[in-house]
N, C-alpha and C. Protein backbone atom coordinates (compact mmCIF):
# COMPACT_ATOMS: atom_id res chain seq x y z
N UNK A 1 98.03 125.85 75.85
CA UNK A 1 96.86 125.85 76.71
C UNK A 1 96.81 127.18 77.45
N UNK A 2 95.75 127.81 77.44
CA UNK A 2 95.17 128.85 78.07
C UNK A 2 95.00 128.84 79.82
N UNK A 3 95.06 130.31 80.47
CA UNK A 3 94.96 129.81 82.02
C UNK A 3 93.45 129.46 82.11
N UNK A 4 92.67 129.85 81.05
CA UNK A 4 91.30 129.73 81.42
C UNK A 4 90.62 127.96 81.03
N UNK A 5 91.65 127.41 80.06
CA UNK A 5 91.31 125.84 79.93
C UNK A 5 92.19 125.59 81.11
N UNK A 6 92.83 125.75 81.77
CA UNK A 6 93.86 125.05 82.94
C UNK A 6 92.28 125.55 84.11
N UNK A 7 91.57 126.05 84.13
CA UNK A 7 90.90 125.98 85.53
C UNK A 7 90.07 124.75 85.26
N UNK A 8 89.81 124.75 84.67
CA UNK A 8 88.30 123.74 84.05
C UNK A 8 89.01 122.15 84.80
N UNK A 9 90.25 121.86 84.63
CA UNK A 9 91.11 121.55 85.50
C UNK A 9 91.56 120.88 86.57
N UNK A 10 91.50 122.10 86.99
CA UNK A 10 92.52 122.44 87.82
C UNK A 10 91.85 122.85 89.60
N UNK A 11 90.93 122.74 89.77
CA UNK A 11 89.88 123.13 90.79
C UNK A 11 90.38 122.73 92.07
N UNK A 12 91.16 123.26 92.98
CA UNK A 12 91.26 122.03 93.96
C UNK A 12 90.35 123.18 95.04
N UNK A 13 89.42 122.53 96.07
CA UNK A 13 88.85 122.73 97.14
C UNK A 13 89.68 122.29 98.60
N UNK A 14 88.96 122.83 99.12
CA UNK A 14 89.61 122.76 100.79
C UNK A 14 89.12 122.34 101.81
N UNK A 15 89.37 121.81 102.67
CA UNK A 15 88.32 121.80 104.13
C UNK A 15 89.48 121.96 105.18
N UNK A 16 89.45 122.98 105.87
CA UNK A 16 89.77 124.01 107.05
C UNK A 16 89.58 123.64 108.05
N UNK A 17 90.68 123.49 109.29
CA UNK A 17 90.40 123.06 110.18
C UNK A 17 91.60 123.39 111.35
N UNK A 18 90.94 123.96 112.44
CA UNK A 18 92.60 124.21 113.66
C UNK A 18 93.09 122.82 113.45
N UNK A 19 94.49 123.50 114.28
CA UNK A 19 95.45 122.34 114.36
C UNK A 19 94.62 121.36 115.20
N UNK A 20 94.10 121.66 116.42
CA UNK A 20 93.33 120.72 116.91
C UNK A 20 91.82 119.71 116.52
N UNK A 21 91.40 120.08 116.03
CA UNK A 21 90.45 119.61 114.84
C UNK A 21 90.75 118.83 113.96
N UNK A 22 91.97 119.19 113.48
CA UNK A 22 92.82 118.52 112.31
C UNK A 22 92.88 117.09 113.11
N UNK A 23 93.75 117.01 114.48
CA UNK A 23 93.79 116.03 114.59
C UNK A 23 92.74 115.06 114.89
N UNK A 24 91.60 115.31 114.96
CA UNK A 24 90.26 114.35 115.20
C UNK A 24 90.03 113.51 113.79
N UNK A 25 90.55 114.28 112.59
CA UNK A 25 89.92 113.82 111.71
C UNK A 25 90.50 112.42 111.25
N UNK A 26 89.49 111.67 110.71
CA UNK A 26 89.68 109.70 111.22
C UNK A 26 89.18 109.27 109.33
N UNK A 27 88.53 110.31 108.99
CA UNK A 27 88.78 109.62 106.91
C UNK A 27 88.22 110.75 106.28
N UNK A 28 88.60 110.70 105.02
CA UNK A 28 88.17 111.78 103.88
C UNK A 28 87.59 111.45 102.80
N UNK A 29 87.40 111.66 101.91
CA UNK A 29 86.63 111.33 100.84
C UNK A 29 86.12 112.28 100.04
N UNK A 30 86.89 112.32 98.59
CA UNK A 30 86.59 113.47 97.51
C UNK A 30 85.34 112.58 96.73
N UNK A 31 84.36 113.30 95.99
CA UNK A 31 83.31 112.44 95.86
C UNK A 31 83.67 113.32 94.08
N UNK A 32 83.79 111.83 93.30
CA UNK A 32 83.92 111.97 92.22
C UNK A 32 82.79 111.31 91.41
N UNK A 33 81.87 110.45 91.72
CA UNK A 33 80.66 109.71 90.62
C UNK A 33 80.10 110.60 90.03
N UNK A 34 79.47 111.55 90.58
CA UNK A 34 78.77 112.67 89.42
C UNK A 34 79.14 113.91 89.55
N UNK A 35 79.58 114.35 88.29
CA UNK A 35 80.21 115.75 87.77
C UNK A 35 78.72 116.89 87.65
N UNK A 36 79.08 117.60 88.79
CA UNK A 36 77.84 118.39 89.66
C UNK A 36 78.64 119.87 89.14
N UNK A 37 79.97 119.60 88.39
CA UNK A 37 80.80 121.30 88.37
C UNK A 37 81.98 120.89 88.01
N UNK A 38 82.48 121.60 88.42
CA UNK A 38 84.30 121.75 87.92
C UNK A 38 85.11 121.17 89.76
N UNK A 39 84.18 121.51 90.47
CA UNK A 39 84.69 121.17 91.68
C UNK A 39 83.88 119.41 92.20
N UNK A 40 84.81 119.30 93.29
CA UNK A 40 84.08 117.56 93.97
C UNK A 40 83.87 118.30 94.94
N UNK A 41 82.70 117.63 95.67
CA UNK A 41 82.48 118.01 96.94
C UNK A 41 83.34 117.17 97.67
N UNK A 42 83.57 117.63 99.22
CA UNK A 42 85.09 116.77 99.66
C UNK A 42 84.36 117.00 101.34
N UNK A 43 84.00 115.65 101.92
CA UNK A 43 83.82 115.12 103.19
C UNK A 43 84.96 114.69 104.24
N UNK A 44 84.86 114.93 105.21
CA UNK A 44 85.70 114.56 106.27
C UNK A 44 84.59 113.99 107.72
N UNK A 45 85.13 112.92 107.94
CA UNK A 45 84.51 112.19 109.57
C UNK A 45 85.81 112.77 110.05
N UNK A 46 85.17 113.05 112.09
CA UNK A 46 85.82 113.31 112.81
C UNK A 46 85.78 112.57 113.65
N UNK A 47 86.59 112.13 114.64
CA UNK A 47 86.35 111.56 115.89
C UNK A 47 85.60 112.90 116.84
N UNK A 48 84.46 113.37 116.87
CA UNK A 48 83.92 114.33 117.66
C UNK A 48 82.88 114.22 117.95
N UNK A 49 82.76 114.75 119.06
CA UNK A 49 80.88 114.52 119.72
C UNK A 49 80.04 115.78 120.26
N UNK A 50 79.12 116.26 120.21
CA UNK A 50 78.67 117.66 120.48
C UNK A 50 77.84 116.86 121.88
């Protein structure tokens, strides 16, 4: 296997957050039903209020 069949893959995404931020966060959720790409879009709820 090629590095270029290993991306197709291999995709992992991120969601970034201070240490303090980090801790608000209360669930996640990679959204896999429809293949939109090589990547999932990836949600996070926070415990936060503006």
């Amino acid at each position: 296997m090629q590095a270029s069949d290993l991306q197709v893959f291999c995709r992992i995404d991120y969601h970034l957050a201070t240490p303090a931020i980090a801790q608000l966060a209360r669930s996640e959720h990679i959204y896999k039903d429809v293949k939109f790409s090589d990547h999932a879009p990836i949600t996070v709820e926070y415990d936060f209020h503006l």
